[in-house]
N, C-alpha and C. Protein backbone atom coordinates (compact mmCIF):
# COMPACT_ATOMS: atom_id res chain seq x y z
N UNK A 1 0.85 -1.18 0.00
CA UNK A 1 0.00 0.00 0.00
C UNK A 1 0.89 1.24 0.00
N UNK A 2 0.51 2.06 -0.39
CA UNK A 2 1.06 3.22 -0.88
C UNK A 2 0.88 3.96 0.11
N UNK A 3 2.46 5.16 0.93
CA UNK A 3 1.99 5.36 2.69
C UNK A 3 0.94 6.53 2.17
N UNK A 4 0.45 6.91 1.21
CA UNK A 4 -0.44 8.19 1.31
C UNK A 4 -1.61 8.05 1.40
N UNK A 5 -1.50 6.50 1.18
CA UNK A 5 -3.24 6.29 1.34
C UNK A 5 -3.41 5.86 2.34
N UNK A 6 -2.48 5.37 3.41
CA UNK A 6 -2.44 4.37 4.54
C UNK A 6 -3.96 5.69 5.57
N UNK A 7 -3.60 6.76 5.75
CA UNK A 7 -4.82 7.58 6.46
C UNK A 7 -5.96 7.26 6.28
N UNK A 8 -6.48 7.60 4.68
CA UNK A 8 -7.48 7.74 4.19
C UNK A 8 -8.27 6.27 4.74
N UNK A 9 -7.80 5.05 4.42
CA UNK A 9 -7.98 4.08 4.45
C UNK A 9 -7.94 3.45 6.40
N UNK A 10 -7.56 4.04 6.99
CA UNK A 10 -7.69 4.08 8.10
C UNK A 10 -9.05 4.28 9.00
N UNK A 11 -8.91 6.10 8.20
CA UNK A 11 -9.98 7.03 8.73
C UNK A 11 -11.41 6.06 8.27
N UNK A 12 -11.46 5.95 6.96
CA UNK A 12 -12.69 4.82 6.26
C UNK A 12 -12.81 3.80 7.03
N UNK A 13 -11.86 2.81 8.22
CA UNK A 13 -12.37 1.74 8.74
C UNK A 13 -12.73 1.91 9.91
N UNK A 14 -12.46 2.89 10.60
CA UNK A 14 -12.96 3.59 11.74
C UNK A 14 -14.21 4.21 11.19
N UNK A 15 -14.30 4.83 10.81
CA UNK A 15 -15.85 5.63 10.35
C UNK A 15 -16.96 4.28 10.45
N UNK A 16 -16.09 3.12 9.51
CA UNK A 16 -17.58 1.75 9.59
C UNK A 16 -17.71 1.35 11.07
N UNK A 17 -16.71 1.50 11.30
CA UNK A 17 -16.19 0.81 12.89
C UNK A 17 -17.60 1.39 13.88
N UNK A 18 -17.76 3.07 13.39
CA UNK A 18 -18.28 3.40 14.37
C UNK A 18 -20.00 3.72 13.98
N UNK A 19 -20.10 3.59 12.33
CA UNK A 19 -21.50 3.08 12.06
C UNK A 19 -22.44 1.64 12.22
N UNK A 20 -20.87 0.77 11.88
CA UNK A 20 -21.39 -0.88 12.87
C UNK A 20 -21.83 -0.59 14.19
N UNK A 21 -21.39 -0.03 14.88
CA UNK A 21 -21.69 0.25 16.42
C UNK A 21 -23.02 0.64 17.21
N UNK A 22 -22.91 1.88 15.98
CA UNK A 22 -24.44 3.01 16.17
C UNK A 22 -25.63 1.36 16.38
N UNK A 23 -25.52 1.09 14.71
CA UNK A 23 -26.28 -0.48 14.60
C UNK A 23 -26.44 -1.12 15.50
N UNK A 24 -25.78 -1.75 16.33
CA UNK A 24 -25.77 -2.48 17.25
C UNK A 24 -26.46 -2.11 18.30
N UNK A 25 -25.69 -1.11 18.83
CA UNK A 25 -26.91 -0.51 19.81
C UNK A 25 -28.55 -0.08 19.93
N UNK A 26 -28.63 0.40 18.50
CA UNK A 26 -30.07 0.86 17.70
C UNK A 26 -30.64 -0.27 18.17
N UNK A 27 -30.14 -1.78 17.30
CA UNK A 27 -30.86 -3.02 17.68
C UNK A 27 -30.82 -3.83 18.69
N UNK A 28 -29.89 -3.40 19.50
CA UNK A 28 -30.55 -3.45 21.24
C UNK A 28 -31.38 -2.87 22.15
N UNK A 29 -31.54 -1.71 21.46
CA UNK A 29 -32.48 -0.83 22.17
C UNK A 29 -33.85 -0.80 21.89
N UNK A 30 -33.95 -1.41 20.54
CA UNK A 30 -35.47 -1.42 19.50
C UNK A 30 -35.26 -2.88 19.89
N UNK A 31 -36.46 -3.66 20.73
CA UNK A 31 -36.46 -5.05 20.88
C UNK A 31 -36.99 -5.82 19.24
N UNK A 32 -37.14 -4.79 18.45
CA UNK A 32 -37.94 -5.25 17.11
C UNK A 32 -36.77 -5.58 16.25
N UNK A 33 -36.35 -4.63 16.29
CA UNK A 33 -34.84 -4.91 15.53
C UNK A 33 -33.78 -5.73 15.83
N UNK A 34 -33.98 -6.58 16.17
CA UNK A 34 -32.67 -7.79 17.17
C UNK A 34 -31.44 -7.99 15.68
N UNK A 35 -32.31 -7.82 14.98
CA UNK A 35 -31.87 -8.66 13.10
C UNK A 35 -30.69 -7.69 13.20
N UNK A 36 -30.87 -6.07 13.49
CA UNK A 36 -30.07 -5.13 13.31
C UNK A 36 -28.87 -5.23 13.89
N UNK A 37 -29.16 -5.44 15.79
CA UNK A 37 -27.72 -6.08 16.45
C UNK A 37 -27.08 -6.99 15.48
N UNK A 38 -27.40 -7.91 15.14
CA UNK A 38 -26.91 -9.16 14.66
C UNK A 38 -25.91 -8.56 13.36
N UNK A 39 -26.42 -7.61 12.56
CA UNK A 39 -26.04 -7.46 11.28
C UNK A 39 -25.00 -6.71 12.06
N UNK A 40 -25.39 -5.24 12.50
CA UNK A 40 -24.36 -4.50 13.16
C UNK A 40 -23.12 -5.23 13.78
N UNK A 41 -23.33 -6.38 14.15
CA UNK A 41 -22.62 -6.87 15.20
C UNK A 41 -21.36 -7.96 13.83
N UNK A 42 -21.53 -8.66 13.47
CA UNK A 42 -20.95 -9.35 12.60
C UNK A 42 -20.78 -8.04 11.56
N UNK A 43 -20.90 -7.04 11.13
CA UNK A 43 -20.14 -6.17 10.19
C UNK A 43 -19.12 -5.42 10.81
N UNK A 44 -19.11 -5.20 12.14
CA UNK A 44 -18.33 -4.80 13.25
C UNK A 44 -17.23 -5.36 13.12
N UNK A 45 -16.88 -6.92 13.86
CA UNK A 45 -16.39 -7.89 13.63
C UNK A 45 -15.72 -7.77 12.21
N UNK A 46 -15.84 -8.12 11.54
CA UNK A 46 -15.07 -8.11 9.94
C UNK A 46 -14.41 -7.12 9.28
N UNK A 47 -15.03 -6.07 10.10
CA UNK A 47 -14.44 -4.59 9.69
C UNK A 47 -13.30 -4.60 10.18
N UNK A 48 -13.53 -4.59 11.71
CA UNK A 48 -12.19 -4.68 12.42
C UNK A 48 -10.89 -5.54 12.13
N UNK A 49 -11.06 -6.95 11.81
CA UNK A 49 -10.62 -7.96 11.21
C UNK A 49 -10.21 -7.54 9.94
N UNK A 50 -10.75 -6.83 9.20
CA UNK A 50 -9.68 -6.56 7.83
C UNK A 50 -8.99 -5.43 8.01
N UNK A 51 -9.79 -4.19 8.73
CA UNK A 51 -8.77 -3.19 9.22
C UNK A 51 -7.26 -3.69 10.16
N UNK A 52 -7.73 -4.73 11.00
CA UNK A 52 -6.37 -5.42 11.65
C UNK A 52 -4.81 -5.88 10.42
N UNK A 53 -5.98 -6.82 9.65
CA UNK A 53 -4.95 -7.41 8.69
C UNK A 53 -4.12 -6.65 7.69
N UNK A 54 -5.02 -5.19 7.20
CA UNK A 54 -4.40 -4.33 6.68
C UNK A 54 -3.42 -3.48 6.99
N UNK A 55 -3.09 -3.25 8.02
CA UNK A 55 -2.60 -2.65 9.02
C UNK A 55 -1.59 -3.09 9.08
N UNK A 56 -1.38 -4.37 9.30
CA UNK A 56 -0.42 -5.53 9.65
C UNK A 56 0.36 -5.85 8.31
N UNK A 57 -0.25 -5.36 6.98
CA UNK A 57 0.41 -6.01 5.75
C UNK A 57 1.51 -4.72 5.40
């Protein structure tokens, strides 16, 4: 990766990082929405997980 993009690409996995989150909580708080935790929660997870691996490469 090219270091000029290393930010941009940072800032972008944090930003999901912290819209997975919003999700999660939304669908803990709305007992209707459980589907939402779930999605929020496993896109969370994977985000982080490729932001880790990228990071690392």
């Amino acid at each position: 990766m090219v270091r000029g993009y290393a930010a941009p690409m940072i800032a972008l996995i944090v930003a999901l990082l912290v819209v997975w989150l919003v999700l999660v909580v939304v669908g803990l708080v709305i007992k209707g929405l459980f589907w939402l935790f779930v999605v929020g929660a496993i896109l969370f997870v994977v985000t982080g997980i490729v932001g880790w691996f990228r990071r690392r490469v």
